[in-house]
N, C-alpha and C. Protein backbone atom coordinates (compact mmCIF):
# COMPACT_ATOMS: atom_id res chain seq x y z
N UNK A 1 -21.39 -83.34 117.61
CA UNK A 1 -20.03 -83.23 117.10
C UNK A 1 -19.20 -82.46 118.14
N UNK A 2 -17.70 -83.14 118.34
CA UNK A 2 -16.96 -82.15 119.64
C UNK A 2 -16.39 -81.59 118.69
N UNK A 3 -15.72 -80.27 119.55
CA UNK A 3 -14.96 -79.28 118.78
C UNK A 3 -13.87 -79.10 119.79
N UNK A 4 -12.88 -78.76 118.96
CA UNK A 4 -11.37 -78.79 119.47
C UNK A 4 -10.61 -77.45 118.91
N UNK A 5 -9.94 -76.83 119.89
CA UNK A 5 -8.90 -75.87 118.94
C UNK A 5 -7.67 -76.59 118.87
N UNK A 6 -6.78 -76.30 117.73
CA UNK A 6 -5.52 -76.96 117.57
C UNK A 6 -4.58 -75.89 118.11
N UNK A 7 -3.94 -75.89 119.45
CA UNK A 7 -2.62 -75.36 118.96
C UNK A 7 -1.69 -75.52 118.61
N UNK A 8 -0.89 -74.39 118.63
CA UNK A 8 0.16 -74.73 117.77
C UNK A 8 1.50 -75.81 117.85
N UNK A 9 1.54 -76.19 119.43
CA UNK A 9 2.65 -77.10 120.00
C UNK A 9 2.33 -77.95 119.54
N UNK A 10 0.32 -78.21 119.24
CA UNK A 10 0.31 -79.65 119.20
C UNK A 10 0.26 -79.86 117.75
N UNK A 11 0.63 -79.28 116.60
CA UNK A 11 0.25 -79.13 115.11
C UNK A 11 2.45 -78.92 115.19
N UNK A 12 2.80 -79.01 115.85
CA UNK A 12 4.40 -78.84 115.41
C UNK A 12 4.93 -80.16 116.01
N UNK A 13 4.59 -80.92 117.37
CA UNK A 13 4.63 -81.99 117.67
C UNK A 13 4.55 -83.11 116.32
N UNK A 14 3.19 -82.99 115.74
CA UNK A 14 2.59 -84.17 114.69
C UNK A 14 3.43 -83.34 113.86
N UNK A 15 4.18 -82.50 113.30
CA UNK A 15 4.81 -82.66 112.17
C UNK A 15 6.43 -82.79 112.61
N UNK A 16 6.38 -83.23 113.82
CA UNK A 16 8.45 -83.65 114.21
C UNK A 16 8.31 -85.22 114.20
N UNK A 17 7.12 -85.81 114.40
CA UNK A 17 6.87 -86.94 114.67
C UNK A 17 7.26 -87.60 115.93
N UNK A 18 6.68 -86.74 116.89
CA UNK A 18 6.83 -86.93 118.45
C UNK A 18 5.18 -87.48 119.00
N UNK A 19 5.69 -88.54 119.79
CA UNK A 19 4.90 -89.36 120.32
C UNK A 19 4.63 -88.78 121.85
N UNK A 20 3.15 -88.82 122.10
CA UNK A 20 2.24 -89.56 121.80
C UNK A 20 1.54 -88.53 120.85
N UNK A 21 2.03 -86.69 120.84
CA UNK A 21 1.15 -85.96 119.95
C UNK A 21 1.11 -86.99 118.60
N UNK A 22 1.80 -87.21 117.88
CA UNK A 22 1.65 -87.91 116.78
C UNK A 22 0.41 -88.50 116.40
N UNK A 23 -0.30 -89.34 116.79
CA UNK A 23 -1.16 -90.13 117.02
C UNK A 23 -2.40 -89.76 117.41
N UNK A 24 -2.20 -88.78 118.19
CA UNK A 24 -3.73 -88.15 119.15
C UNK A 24 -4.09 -87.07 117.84
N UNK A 25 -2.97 -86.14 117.14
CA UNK A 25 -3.28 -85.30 116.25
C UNK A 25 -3.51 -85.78 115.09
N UNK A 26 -3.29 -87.29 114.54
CA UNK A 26 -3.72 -87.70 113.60
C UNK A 26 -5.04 -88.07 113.38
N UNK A 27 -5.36 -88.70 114.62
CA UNK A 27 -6.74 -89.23 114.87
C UNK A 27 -7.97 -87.89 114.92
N UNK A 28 -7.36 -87.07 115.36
CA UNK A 28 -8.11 -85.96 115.46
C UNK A 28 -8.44 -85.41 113.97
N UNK A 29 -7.92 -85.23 112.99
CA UNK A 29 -7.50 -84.73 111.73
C UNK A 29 -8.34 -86.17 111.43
N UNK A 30 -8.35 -87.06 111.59
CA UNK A 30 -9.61 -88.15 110.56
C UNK A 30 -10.81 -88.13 111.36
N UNK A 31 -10.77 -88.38 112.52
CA UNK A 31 -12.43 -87.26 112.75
C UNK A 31 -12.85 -86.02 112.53
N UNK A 32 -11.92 -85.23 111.74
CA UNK A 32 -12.66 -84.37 111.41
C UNK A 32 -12.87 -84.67 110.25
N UNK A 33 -11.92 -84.75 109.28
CA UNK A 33 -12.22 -85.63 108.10
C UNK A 33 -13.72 -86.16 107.91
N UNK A 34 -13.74 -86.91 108.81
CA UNK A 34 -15.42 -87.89 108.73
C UNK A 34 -16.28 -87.22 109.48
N UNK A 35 -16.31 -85.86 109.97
CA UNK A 35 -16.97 -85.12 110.25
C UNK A 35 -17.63 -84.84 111.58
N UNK A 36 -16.97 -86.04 112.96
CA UNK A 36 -17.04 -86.03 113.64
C UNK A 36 -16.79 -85.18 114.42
N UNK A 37 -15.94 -85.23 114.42
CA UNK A 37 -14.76 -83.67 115.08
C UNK A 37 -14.79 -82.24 113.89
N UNK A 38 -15.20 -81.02 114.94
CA UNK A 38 -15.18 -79.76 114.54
C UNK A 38 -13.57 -79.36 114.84
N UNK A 39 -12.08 -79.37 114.01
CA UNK A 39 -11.03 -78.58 114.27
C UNK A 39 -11.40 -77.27 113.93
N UNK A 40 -10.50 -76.42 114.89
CA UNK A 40 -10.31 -74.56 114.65
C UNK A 40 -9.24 -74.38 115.09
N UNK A 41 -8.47 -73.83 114.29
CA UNK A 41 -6.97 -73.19 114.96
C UNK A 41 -7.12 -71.59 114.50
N UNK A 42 -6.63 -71.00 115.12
CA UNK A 42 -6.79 -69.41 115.25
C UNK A 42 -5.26 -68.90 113.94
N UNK A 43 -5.46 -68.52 113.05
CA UNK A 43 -4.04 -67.74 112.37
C UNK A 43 -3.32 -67.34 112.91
N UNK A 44 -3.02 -67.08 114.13
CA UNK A 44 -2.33 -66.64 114.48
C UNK A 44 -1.42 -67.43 114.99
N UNK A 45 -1.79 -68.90 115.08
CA UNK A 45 -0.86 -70.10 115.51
C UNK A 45 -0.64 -70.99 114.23
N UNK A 46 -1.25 -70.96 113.55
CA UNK A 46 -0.84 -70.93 111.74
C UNK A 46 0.38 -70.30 111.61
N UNK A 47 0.66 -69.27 111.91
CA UNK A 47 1.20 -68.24 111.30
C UNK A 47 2.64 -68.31 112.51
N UNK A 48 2.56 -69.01 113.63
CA UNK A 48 3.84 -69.15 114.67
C UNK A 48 4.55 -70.68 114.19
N UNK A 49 3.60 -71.95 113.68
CA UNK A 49 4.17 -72.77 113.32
C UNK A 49 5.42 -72.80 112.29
N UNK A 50 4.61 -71.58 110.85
CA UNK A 50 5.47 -71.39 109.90
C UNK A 50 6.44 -70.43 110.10
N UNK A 51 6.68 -69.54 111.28
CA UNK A 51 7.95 -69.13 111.13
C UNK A 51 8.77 -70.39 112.44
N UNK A 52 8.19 -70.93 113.18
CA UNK A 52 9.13 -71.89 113.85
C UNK A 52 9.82 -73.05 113.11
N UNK A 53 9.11 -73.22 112.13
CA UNK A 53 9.71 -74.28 111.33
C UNK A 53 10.82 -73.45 110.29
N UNK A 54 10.52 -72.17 110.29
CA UNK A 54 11.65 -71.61 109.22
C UNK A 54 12.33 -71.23 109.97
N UNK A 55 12.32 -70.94 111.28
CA UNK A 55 13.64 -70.25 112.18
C UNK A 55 14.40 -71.67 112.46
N UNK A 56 13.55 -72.95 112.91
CA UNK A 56 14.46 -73.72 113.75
C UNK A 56 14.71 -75.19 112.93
N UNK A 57 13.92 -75.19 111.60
CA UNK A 57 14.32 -76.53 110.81
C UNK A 57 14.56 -75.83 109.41
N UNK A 58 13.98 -75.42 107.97
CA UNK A 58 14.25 -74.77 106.99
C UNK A 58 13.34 -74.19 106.45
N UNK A 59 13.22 -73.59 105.20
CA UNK A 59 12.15 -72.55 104.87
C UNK A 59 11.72 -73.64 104.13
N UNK A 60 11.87 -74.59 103.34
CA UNK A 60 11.09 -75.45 102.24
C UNK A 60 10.07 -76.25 103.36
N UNK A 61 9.99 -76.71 104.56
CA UNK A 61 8.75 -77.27 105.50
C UNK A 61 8.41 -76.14 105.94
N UNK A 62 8.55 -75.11 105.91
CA UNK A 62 7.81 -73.72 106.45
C UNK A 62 6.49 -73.86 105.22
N UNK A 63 7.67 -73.90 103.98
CA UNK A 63 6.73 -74.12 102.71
C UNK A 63 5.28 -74.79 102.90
N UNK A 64 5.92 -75.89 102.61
CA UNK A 64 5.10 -77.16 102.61
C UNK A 64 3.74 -76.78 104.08
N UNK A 65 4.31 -76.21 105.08
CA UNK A 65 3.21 -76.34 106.20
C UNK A 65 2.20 -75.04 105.52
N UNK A 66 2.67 -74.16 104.82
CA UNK A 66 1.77 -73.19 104.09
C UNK A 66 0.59 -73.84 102.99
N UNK A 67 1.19 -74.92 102.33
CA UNK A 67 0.09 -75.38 101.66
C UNK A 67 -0.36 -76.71 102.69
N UNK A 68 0.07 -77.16 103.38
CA UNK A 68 -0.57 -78.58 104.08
C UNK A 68 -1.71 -77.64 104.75
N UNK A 69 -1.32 -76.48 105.40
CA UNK A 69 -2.61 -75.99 106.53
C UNK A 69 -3.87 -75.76 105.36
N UNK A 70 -3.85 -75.55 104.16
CA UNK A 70 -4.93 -75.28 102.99
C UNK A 70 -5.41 -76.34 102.78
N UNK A 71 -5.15 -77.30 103.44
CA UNK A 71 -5.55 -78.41 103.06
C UNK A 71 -6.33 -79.71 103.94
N UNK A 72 -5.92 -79.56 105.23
CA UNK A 72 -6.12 -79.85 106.43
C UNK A 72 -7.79 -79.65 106.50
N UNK A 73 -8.45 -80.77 107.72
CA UNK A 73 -9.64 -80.37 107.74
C UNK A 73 -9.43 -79.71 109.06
N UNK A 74 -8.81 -78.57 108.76
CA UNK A 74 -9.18 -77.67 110.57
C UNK A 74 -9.87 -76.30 109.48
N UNK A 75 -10.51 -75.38 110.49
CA UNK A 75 -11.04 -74.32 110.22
C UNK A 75 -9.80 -73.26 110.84
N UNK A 76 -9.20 -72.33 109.72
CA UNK A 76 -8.37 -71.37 110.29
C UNK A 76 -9.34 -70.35 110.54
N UNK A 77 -9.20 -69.88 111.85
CA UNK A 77 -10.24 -68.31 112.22
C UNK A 77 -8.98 -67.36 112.13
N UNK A 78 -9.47 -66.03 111.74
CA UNK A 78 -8.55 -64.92 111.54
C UNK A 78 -9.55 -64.14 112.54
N UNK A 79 -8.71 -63.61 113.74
CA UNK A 79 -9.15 -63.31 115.15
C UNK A 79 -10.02 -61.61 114.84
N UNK A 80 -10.89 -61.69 115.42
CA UNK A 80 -11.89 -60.74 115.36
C UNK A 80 -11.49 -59.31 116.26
N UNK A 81 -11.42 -58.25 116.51
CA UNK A 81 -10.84 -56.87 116.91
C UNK A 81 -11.25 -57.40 118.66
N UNK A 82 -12.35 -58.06 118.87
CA UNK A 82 -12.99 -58.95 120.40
C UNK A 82 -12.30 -59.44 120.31
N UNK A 83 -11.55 -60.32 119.95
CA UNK A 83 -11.02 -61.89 120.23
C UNK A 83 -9.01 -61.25 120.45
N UNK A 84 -8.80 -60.29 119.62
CA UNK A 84 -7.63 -59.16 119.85
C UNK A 84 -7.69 -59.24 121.39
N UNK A 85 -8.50 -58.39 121.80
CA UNK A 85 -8.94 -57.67 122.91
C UNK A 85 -8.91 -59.45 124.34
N UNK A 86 -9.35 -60.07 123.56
CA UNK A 86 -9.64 -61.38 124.95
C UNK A 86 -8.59 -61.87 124.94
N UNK A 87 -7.68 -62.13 123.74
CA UNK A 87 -6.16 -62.77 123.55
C UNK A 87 -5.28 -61.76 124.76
N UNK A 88 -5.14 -60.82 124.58
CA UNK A 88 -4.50 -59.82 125.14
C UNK A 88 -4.83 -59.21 126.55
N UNK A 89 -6.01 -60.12 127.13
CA UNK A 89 -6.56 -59.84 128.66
C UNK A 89 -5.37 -60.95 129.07
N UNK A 90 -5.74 -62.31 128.26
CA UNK A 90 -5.13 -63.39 129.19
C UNK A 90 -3.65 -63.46 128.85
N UNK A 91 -3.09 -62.78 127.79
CA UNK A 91 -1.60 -62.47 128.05
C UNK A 91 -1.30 -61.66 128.86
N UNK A 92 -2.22 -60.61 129.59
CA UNK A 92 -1.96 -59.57 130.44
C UNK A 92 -2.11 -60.45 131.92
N UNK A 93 -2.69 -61.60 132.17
CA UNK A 93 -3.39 -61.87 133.55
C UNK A 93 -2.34 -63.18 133.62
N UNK A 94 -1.85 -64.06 132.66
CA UNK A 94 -0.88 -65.29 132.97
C UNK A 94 0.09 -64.96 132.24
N UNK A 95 0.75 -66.26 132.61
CA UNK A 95 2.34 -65.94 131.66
C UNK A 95 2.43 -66.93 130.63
N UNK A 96 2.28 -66.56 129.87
CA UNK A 96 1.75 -67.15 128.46
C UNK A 96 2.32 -66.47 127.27
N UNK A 97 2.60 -67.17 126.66
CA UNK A 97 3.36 -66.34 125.12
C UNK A 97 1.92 -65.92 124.56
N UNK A 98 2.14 -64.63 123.76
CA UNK A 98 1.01 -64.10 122.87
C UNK A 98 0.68 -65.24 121.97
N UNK A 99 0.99 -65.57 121.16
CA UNK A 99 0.19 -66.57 120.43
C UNK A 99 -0.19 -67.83 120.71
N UNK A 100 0.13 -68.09 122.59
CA UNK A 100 -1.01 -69.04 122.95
C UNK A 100 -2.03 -68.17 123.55
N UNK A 101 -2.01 -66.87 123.83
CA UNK A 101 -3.26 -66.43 124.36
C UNK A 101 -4.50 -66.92 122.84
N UNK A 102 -4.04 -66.83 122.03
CA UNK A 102 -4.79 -66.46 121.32
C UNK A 102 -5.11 -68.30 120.93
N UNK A 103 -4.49 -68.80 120.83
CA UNK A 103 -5.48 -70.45 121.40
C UNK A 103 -6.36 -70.69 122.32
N UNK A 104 -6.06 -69.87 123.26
CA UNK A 104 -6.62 -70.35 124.45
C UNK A 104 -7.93 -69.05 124.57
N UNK A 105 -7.62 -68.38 124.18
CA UNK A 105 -8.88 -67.03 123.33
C UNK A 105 -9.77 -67.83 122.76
N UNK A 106 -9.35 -68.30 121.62
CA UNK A 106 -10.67 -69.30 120.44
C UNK A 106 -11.32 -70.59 121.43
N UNK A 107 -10.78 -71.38 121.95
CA UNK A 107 -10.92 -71.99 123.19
C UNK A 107 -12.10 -71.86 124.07
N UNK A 108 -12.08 -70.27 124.63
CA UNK A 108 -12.69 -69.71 125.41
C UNK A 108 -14.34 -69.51 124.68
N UNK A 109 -13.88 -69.21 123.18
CA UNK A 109 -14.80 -68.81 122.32
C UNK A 109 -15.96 -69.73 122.11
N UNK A 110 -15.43 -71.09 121.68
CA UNK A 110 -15.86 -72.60 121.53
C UNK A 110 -16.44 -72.86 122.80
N UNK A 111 -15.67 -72.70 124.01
CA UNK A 111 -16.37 -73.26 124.68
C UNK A 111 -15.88 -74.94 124.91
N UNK A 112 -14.85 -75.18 124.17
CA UNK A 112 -14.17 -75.97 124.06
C UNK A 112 -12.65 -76.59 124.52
N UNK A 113 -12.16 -77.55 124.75
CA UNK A 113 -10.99 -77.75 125.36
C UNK A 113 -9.80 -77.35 124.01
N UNK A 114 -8.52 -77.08 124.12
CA UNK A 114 -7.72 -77.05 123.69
C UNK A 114 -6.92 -77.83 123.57
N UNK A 115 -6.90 -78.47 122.29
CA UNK A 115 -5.65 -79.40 122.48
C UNK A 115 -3.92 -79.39 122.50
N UNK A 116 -3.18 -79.15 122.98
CA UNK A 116 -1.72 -78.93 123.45
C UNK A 116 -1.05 -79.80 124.63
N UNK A 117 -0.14 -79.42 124.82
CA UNK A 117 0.82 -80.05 125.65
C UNK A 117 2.10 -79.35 126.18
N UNK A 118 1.62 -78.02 126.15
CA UNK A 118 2.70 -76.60 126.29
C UNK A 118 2.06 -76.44 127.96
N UNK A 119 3.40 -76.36 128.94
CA UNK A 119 3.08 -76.47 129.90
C UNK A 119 2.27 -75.06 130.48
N UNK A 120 2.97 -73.97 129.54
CA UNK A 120 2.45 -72.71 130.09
C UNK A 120 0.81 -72.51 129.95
N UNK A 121 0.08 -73.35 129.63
CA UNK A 121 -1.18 -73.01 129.11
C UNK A 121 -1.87 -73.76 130.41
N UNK A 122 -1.31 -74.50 131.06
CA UNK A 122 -1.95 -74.68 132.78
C UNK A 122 -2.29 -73.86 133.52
N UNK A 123 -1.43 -72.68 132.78
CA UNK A 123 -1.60 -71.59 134.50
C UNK A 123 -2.95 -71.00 133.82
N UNK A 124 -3.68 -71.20 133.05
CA UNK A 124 -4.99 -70.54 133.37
C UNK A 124 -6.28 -71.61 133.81
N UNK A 125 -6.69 -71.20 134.90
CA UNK A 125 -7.40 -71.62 135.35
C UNK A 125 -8.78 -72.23 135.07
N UNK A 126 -9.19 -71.47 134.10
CA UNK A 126 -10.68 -72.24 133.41
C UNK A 126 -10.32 -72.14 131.97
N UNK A 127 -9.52 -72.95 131.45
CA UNK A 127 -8.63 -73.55 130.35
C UNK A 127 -9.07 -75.01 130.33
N UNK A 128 -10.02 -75.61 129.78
CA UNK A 128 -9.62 -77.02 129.40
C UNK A 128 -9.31 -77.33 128.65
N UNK A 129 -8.24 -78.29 128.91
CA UNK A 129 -7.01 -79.04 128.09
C UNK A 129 -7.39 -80.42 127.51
N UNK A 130 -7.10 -80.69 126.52
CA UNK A 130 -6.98 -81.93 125.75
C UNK A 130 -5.37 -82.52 125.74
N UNK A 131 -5.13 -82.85 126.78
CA UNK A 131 -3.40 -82.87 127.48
C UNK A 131 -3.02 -83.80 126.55
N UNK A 132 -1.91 -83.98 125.13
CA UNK A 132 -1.73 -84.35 124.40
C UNK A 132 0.17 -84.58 124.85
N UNK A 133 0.54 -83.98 125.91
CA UNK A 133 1.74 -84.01 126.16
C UNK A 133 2.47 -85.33 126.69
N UNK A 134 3.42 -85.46 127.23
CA UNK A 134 4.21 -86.59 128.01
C UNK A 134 3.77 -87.28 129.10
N UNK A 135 3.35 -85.77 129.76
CA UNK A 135 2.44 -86.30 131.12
C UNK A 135 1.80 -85.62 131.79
N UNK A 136 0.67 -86.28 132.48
CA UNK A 136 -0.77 -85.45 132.84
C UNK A 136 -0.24 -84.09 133.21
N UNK A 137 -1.66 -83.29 132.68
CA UNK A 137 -1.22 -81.56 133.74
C UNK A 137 -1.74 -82.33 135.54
């Protein structure tokens, strides 16, 4: 079974209905479904989706993304006092918003690629990407 972290660009992409995330995050979400695919998104990118959708579209899909993520077959991890500490090396070492360190933290954890399409998450170097964006990194 592969395992994937979700971030958060690519879990706000599939809910604007932007192509090609659309599609790659759906498919991903029915393999896990059927148990193929292991999803993990870290709370802390849970928790950036629902105020981006209440700062920049309205609070009733802020809503709705509060009960859709309960429902979703991803695994939310709530980051460990270590995983604090590793989020906050690689916000200290690239230029990266804090709550993609912390994708790219669980990532690190797994052992696994990340799926996104946020350009800032290139600049780390032993980061693999599940490039879900417009166009190749």
């Amino acid at each position: 079974m592969k395992t994937r972290v979700l971030d958060s660009w690519a879990v706000l992409e599939w809910i604007s209905g932007r192509q090609p995330a659309t599609d790659l995050v759906a498919k991903l979400l029915a393999e896990s479904e059927s148990g193929a695919t292991h999803l993990v998104m870290s709370a802390i990118n849970v928790g950036e989706v629902y105020y981006f959708l209440c700062k920049h579209h309205r609070e009733e899909l802020a809503e709705s993304w509060r009960e859709w993520s309960r429902a979703l077959p991803v695994k939310i991890e709530v980051p460990t006092a270590q995983e604090i500490w590793d989020a906050a090396v690689l916000k200290g070492r690239y230029p990266i918003a804090y709550a993609d360190a912390f994708a790219a933290a669980l990532a690190h954890k797994y052992q696994c690629p990340l799926v996104t399409g946020d350009p800032e998450l290139r600049s780390i170097p032993d980061l693999e990407l599940d490039w879900i964006g417009r166009a190749e990194p």
